[in-house]
N, C-alpha and C. Protein backbone atom coordinates (compact mmCIF):
# COMPACT_ATOMS: atom_id res chain seq x y z
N UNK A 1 126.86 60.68 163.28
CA UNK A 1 127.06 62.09 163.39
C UNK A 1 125.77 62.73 163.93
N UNK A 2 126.06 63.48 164.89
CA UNK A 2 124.54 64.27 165.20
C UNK A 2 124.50 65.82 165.26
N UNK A 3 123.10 66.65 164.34
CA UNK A 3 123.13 67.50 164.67
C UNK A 3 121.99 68.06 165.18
N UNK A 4 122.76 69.66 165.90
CA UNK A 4 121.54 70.12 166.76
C UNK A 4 120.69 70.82 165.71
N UNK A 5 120.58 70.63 164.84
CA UNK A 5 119.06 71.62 163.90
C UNK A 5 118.38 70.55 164.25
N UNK A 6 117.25 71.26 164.58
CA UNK A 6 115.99 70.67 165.03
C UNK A 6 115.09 70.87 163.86
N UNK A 7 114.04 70.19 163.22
CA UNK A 7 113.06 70.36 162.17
C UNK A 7 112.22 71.50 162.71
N UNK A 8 111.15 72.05 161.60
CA UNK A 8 110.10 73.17 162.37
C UNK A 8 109.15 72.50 162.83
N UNK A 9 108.57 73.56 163.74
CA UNK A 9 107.75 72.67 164.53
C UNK A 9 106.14 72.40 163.27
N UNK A 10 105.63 71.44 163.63
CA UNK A 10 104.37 71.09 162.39
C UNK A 10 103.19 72.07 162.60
N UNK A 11 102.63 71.86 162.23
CA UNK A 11 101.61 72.95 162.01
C UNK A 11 100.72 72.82 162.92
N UNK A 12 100.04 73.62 163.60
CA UNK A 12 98.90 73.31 163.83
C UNK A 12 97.57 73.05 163.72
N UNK A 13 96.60 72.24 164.23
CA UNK A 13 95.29 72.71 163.60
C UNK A 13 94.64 73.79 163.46
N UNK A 14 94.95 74.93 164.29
CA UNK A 14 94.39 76.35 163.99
C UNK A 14 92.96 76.57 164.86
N UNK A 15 92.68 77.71 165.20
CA UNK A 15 91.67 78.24 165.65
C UNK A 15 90.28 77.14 165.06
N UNK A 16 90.11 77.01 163.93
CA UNK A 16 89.09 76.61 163.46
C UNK A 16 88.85 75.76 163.27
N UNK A 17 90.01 74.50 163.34
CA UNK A 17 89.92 72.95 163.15
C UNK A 17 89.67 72.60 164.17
N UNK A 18 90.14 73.49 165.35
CA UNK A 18 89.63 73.23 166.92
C UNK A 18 88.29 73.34 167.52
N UNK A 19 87.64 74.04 166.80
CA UNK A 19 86.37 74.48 167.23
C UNK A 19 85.36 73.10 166.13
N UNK A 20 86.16 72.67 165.55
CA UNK A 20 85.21 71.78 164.40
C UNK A 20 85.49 70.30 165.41
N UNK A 21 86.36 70.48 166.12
CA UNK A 21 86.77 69.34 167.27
C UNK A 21 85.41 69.00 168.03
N UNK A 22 85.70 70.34 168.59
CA UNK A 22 84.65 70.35 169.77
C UNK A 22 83.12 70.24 169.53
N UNK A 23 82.62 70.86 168.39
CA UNK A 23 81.13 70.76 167.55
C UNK A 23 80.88 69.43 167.59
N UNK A 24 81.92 68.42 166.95
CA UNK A 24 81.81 67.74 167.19
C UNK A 24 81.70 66.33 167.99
N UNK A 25 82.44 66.50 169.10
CA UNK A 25 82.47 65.77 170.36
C UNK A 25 80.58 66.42 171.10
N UNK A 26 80.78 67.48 171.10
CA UNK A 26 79.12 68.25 171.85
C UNK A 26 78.58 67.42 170.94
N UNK A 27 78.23 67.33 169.78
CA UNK A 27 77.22 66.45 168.56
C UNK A 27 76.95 65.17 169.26
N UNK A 28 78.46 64.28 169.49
CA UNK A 28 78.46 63.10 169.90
C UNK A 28 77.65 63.04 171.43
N UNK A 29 78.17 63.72 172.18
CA UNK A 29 77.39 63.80 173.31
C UNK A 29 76.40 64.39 173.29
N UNK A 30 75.23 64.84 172.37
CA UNK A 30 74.27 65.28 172.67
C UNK A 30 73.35 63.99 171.83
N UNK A 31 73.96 63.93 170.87
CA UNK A 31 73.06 62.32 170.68
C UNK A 31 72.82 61.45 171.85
N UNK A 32 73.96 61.15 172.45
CA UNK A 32 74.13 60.11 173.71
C UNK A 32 73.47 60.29 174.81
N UNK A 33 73.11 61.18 174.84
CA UNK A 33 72.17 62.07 175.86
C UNK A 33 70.85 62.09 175.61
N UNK A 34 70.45 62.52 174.45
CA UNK A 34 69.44 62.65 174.14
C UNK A 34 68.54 60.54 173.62
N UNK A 35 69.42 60.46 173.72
CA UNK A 35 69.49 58.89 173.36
C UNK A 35 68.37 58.59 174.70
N UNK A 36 69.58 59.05 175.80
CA UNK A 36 68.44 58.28 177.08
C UNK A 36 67.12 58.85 177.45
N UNK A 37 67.42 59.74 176.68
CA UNK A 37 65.82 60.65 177.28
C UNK A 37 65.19 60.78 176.34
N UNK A 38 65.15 59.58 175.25
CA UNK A 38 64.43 59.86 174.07
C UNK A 38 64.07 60.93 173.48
N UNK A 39 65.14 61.49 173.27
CA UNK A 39 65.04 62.80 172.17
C UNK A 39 66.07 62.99 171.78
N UNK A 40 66.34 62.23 170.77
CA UNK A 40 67.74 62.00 169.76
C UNK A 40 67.85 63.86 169.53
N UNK A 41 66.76 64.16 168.89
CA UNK A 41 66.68 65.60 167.86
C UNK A 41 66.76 66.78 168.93
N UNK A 42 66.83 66.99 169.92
CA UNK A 42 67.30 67.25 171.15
C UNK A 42 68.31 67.36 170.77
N UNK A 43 69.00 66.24 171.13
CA UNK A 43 70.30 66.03 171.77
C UNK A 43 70.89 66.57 170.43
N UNK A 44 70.63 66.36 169.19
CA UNK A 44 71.64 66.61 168.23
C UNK A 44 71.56 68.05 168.07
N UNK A 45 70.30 68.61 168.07
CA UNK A 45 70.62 70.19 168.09
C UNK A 45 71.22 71.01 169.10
N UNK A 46 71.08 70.34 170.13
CA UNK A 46 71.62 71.81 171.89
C UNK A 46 73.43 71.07 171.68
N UNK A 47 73.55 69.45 170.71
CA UNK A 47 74.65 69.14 171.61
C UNK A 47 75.71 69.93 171.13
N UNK A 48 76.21 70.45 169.16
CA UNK A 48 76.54 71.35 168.98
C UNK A 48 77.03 72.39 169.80
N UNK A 49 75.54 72.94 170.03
CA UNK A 49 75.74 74.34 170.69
C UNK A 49 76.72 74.20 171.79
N UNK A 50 76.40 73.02 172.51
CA UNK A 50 77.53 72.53 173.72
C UNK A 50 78.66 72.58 173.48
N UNK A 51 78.85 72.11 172.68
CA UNK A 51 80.12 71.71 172.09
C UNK A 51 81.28 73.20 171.62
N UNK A 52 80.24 74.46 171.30
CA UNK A 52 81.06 75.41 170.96
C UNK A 52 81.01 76.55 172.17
N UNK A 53 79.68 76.36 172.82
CA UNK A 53 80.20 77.14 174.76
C UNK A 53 81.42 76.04 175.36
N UNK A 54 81.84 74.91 175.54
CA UNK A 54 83.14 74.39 176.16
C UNK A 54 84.25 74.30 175.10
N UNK A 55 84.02 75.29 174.19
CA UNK A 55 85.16 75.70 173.22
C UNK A 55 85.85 76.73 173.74
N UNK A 56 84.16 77.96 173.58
CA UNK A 56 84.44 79.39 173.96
C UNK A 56 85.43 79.20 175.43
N UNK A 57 84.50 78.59 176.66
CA UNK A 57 85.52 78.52 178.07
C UNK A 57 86.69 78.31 177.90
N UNK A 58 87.08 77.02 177.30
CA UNK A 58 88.33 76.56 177.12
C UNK A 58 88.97 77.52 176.62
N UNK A 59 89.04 78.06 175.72
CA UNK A 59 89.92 79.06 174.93
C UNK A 59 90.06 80.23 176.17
N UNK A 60 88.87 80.72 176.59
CA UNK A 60 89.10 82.02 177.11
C UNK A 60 90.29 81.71 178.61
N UNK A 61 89.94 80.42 179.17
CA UNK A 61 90.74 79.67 180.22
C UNK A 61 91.95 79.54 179.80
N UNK A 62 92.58 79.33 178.79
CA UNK A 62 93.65 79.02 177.86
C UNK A 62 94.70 80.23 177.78
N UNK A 63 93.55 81.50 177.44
CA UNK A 63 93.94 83.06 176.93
C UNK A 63 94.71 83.61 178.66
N UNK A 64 93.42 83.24 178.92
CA UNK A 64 93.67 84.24 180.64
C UNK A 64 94.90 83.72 181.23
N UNK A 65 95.47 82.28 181.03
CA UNK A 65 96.49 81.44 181.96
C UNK A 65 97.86 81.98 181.02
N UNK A 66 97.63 82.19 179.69
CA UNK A 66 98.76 82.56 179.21
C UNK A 66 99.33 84.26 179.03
N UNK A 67 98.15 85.11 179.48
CA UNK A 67 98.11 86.08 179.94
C UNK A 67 98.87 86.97 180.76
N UNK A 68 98.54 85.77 182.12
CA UNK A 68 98.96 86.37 183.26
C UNK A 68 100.63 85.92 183.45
């Protein structure tokens, strides 16, 4: 027997689990970076920051496309 009710859709991670994404991928890549240029402590502090400016773009890229 089949029916058309479909389940709800699952949740998402939310504004803020997304941005804890990205902190952390920038983290990862700023170690890795800073790895080659010998400056681990470098890399772990700017990579963060990286990580939440290609948040901010993304989102605002995200906003503007669903915008228009």
């Amino acid at each position: 027997m089949t029916s058309n009710n479909t389940p709800p859709p699952a949740a998402g991670l939310g504004i803020w689990a997304n941005l804890g994404i990205w902190i952390t991928f920038g983290a990862a890549f700023g170690v890795v970076v800073g790895g080659f240029f010998d400056n681990v402590a470098l890399g772990v502090a700017l990579g963060p920051a990286l990580g939440v400016a290609a948040w901010a773009v993304f989102m605002a890229l995200r906003s503007a496309r669903r915008d228009s």
